[in-house]
PDB file of N, CA and C in Angstrom:
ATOM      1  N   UNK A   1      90.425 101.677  50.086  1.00  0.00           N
ATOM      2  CA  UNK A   1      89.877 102.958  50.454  1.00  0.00           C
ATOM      3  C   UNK A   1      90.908 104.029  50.097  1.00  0.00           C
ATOM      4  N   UNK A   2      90.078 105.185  49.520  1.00  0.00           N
ATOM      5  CA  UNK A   2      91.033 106.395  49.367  1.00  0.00           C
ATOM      6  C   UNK A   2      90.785 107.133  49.919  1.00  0.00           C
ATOM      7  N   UNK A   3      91.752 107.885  50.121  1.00  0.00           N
ATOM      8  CA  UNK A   3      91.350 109.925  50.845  1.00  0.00           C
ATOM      9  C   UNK A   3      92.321 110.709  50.629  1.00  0.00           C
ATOM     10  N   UNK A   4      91.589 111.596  50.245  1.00  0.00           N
ATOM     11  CA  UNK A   4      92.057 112.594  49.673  1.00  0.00           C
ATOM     12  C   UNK A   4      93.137 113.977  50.848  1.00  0.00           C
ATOM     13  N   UNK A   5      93.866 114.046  50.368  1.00  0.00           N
ATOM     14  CA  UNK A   5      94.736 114.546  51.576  1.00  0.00           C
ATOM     15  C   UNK A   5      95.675 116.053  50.432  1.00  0.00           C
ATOM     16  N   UNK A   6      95.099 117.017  50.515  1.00  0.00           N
ATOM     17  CA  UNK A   6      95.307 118.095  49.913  1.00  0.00           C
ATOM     18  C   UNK A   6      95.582 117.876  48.454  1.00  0.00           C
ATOM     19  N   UNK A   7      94.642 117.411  47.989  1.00  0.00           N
ATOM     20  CA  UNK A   7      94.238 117.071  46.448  1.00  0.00           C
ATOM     21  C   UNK A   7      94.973 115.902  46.125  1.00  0.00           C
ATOM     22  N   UNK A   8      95.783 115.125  47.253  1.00  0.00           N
ATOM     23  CA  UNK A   8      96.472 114.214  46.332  1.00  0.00           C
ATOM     24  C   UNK A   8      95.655 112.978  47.059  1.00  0.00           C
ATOM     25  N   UNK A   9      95.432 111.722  45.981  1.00  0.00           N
ATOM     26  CA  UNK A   9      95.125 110.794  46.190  1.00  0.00           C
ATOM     27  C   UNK A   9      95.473 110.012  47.112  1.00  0.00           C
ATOM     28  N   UNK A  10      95.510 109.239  48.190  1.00  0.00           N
ATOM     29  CA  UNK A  10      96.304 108.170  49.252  1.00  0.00           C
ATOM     30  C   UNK A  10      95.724 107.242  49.591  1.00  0.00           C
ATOM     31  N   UNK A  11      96.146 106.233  49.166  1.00  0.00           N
ATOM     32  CA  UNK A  11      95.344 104.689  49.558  1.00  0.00           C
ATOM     33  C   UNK A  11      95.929 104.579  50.786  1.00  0.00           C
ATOM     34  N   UNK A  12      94.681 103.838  52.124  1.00  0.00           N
ATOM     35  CA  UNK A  12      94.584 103.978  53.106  1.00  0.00           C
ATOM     36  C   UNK A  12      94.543 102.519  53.648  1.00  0.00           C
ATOM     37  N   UNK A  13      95.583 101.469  54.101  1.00  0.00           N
ATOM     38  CA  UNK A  13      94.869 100.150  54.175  1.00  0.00           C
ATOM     39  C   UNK A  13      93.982 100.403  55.511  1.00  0.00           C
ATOM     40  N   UNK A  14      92.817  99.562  55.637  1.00  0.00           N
ATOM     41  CA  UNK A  14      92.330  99.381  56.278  1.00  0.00           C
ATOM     42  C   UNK A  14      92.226  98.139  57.333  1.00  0.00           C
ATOM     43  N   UNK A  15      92.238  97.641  58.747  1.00  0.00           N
ATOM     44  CA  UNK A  15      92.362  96.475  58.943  1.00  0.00           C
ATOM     45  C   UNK A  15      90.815  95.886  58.907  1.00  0.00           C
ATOM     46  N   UNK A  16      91.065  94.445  58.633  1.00  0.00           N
ATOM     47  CA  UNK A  16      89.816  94.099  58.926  1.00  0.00           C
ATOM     48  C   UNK A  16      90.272  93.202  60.066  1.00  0.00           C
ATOM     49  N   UNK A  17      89.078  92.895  60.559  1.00  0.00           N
ATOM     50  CA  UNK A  17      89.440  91.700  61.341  1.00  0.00           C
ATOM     51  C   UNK A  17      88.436  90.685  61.030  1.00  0.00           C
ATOM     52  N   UNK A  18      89.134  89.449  61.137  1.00  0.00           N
ATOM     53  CA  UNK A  18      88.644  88.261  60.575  1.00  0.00           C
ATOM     54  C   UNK A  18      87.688  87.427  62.500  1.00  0.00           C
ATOM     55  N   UNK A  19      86.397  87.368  62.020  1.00  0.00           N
ATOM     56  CA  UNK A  19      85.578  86.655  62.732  1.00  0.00           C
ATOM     57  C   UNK A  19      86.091  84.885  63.500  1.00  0.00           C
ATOM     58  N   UNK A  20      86.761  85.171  64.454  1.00  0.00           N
ATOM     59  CA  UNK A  20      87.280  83.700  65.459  1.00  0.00           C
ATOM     60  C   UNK A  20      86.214  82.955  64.733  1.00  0.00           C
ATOM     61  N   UNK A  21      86.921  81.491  64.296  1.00  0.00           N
ATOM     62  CA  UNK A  21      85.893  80.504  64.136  1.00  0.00           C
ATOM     63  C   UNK A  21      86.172  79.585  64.951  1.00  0.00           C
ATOM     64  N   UNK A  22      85.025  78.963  65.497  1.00  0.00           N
ATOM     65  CA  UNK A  22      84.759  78.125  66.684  1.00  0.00           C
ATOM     66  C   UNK A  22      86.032  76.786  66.076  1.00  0.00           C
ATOM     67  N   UNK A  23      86.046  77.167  67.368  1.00  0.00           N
ATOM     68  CA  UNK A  23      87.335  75.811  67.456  1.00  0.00           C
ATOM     69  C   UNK A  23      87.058  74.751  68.050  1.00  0.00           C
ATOM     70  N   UNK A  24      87.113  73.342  67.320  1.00  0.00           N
ATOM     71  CA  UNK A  24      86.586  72.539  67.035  1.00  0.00           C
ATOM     72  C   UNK A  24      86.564  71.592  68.945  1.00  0.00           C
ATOM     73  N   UNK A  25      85.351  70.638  69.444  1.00  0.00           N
ATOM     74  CA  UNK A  25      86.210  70.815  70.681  1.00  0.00           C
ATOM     75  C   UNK A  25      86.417  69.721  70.765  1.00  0.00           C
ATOM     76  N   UNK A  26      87.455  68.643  71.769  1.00  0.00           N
ATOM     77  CA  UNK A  26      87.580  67.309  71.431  1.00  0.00           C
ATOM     78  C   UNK A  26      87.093  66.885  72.171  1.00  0.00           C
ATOM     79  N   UNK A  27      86.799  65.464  71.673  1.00  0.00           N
ATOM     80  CA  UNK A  27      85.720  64.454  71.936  1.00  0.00           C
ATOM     81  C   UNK A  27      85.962  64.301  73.620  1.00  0.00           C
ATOM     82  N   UNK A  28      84.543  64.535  74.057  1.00  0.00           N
ATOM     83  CA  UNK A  28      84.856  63.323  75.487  1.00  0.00           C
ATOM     84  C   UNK A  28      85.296  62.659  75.513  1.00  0.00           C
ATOM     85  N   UNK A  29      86.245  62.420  76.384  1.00  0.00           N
ATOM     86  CA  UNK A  29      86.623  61.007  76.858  1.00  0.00           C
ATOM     87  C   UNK A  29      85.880  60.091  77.398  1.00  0.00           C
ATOM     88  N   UNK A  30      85.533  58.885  76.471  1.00  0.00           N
ATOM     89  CA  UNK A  30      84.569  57.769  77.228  1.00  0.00           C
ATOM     90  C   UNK A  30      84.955  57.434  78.434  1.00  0.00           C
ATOM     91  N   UNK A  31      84.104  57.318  79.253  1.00  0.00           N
ATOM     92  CA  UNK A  31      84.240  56.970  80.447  1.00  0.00           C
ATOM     93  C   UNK A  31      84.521  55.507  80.864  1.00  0.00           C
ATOM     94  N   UNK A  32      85.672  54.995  81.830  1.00  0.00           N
ATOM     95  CA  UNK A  32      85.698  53.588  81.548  1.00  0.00           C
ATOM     96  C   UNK A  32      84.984  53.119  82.824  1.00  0.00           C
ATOM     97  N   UNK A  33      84.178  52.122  82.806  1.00  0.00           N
ATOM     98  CA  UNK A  33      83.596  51.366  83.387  1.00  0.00           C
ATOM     99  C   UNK A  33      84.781  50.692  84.658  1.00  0.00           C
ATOM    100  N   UNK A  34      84.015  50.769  85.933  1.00  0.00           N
ATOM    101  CA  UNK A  34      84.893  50.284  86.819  1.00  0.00           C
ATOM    102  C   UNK A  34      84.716  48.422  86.570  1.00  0.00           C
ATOM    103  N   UNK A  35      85.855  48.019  86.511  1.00  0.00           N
ATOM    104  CA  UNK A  35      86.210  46.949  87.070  1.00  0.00           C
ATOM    105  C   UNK A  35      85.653  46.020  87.262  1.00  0.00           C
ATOM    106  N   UNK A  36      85.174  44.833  87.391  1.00  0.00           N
ATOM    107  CA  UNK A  36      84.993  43.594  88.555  1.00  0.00           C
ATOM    108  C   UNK A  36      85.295  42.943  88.834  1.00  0.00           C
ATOM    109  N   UNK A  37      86.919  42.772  88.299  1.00  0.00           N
ATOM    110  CA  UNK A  37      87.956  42.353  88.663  1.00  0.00           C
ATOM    111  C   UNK A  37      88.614  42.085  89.878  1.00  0.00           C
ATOM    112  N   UNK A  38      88.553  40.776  90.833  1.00  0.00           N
ATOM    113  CA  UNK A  38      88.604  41.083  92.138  1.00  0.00           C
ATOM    114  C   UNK A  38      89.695  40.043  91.981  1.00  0.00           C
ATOM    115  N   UNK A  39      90.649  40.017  93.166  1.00  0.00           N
ATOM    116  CA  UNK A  39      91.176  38.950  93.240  1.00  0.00           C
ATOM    117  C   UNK A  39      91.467  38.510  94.754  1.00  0.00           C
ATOM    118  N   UNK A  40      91.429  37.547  95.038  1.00  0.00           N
ATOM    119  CA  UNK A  40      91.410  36.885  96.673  1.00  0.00           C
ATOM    120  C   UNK A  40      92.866  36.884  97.331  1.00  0.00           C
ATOM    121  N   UNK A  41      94.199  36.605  96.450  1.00  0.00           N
ATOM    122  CA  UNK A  41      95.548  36.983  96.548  1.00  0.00           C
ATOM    123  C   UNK A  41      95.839  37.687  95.608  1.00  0.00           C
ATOM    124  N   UNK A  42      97.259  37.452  96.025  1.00  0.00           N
ATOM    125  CA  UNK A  42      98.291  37.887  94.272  1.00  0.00           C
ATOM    126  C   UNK A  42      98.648  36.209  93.581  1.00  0.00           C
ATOM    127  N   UNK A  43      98.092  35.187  94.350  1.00  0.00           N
ATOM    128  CA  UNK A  43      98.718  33.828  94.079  1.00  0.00           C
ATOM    129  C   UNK A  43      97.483  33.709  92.904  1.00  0.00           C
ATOM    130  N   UNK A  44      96.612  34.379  93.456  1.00  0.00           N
ATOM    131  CA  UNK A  44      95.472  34.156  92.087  1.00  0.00           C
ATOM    132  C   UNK A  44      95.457  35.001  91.356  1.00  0.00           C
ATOM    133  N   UNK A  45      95.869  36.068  91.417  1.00  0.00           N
ATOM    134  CA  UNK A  45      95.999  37.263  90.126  1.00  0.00           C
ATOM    135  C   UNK A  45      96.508  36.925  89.422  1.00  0.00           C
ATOM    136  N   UNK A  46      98.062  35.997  89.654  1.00  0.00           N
ATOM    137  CA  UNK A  46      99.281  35.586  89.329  1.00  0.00           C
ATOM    138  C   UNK A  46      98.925  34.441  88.055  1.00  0.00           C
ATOM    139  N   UNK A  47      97.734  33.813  88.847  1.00  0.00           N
ATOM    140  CA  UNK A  47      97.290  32.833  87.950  1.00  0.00           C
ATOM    141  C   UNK A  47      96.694  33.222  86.845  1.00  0.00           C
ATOM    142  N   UNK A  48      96.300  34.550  86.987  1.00  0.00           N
ATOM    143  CA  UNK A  48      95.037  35.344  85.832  1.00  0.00           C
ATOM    144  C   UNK A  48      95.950  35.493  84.968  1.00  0.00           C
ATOM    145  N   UNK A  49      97.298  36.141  85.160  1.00  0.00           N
ATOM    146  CA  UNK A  49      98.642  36.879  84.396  1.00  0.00           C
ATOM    147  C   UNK A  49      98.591  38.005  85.027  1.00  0.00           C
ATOM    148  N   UNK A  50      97.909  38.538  85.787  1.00  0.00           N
ATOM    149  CA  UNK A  50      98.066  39.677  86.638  1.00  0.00           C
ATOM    150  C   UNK A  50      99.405  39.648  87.241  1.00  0.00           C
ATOM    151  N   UNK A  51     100.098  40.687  87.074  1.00  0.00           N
ATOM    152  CA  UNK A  51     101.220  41.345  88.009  1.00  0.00           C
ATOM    153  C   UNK A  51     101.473  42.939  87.764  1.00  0.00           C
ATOM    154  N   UNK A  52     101.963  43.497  88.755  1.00  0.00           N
ATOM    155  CA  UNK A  52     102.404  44.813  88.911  1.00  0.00           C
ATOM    156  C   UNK A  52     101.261  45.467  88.789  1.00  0.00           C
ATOM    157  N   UNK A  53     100.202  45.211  89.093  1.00  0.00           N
ATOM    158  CA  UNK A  53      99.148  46.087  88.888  1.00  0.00           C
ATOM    159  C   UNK A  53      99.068  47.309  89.648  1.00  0.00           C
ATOM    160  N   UNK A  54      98.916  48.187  89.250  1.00  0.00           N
ATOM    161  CA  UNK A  54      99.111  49.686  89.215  1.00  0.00           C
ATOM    162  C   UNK A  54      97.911  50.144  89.804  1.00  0.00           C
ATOM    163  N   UNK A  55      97.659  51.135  90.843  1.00  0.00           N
ATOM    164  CA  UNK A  55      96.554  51.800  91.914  1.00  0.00           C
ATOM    165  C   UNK A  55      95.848  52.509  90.601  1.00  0.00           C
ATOM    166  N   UNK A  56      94.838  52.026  90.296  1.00  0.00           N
ATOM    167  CA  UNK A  56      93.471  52.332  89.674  1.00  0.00           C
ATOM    168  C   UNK A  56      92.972  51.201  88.469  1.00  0.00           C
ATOM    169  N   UNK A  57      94.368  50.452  88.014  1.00  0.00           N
ATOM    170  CA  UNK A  57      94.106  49.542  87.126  1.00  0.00           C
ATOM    171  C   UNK A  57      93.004  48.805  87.693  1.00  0.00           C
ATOM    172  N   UNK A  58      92.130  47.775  86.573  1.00  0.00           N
ATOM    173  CA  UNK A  58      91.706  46.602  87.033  1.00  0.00           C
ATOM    174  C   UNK A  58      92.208  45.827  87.555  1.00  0.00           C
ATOM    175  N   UNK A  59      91.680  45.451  89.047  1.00  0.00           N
ATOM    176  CA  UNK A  59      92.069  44.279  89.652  1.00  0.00           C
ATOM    177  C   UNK A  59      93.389  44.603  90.849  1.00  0.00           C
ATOM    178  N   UNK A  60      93.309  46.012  91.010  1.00  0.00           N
ATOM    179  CA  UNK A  60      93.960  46.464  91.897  1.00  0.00           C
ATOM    180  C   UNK A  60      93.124  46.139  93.252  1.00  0.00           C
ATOM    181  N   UNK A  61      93.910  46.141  94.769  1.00  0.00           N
ATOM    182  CA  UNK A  61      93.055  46.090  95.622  1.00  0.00           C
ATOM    183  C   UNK A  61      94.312  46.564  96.965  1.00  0.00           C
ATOM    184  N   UNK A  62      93.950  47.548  97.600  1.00  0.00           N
ATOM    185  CA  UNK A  62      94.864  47.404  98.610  1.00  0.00           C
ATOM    186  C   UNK A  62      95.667  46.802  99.240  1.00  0.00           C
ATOM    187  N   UNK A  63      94.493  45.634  99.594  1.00  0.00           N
ATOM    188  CA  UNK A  63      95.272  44.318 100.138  1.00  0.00           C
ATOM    189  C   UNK A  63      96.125  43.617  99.393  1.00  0.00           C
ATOM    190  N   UNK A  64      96.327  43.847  98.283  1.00  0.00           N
ATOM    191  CA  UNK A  64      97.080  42.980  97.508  1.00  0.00           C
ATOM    192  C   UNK A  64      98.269  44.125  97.509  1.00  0.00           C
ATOM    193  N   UNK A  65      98.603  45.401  97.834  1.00  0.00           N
ATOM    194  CA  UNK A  65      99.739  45.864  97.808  1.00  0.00           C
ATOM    195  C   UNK A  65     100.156  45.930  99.402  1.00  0.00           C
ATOM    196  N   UNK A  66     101.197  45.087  99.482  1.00  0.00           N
ATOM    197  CA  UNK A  66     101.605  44.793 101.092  1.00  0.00           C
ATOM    198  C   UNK A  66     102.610  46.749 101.394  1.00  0.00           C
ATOM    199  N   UNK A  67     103.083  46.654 100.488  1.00  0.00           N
ATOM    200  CA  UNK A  67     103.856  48.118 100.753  1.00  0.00           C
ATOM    201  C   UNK A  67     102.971  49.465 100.318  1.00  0.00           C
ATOM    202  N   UNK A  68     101.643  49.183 100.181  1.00  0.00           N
ATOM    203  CA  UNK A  68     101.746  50.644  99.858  1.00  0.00           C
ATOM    204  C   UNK A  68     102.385  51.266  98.938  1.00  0.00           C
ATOM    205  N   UNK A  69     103.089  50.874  98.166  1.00  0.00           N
ATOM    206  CA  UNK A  69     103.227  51.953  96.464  1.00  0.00           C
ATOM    207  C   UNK A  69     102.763  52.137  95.599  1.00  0.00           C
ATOM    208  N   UNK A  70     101.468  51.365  95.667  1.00  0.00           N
ATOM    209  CA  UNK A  70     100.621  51.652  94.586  1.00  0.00           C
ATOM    210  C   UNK A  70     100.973  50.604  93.807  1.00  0.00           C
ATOM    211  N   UNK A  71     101.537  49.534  93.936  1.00  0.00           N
ATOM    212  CA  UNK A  71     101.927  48.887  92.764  1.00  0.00           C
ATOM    213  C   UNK A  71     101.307  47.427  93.948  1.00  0.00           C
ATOM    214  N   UNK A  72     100.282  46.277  93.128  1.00  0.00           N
ATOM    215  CA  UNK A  72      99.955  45.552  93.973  1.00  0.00           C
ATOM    216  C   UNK A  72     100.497  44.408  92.757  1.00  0.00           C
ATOM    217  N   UNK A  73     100.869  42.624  93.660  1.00  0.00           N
ATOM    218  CA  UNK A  73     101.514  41.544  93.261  1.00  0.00           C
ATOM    219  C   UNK A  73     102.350  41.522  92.613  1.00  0.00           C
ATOM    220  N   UNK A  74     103.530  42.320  93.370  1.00  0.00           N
ATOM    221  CA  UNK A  74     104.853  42.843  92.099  1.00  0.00           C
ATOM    222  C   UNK A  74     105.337  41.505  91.978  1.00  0.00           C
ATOM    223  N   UNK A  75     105.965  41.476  90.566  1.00  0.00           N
ATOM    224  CA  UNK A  75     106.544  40.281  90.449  1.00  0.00           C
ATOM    225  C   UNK A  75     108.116  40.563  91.077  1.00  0.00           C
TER     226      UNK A  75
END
């Protein structure tokens, strides 16, 4: 763009602005299926290969964490 500014010519930049393009969104996270993983001790988890199982893993169960840390049939 030009304009004219007491006879003399002056290029004028202009901004444009560029239109946000949708940003892409990421995938759901599949949802994981609970569990049915039960176990009657830790003497039988133990037997599965279960240990240290972690509060939400499969095959977690309260009773199987005697302390309360979230961590059940620690080895």
């Amino acid at each position: 763009m030009f304009v004219v500014d007491g006879g003399k010519e002056t290029s004028v930049l202009t901004a444009t602005r560029e239109t946000p393009k949708e940003t892409p969104k990421a995938p759901e996270p599949a949802s994981t299926p609970k569990s049915n993983i039960v176990f009657k001790n830790c003497t039988d988890a133990n037997k599965a290969g279960y240990y240290n199982i972690h509060r939400g893993e499969p095959g977690y169960a309260p009773k199987l964490d005697r302390d309360n840390d979230g961590i059940a049939c620690e080895k």
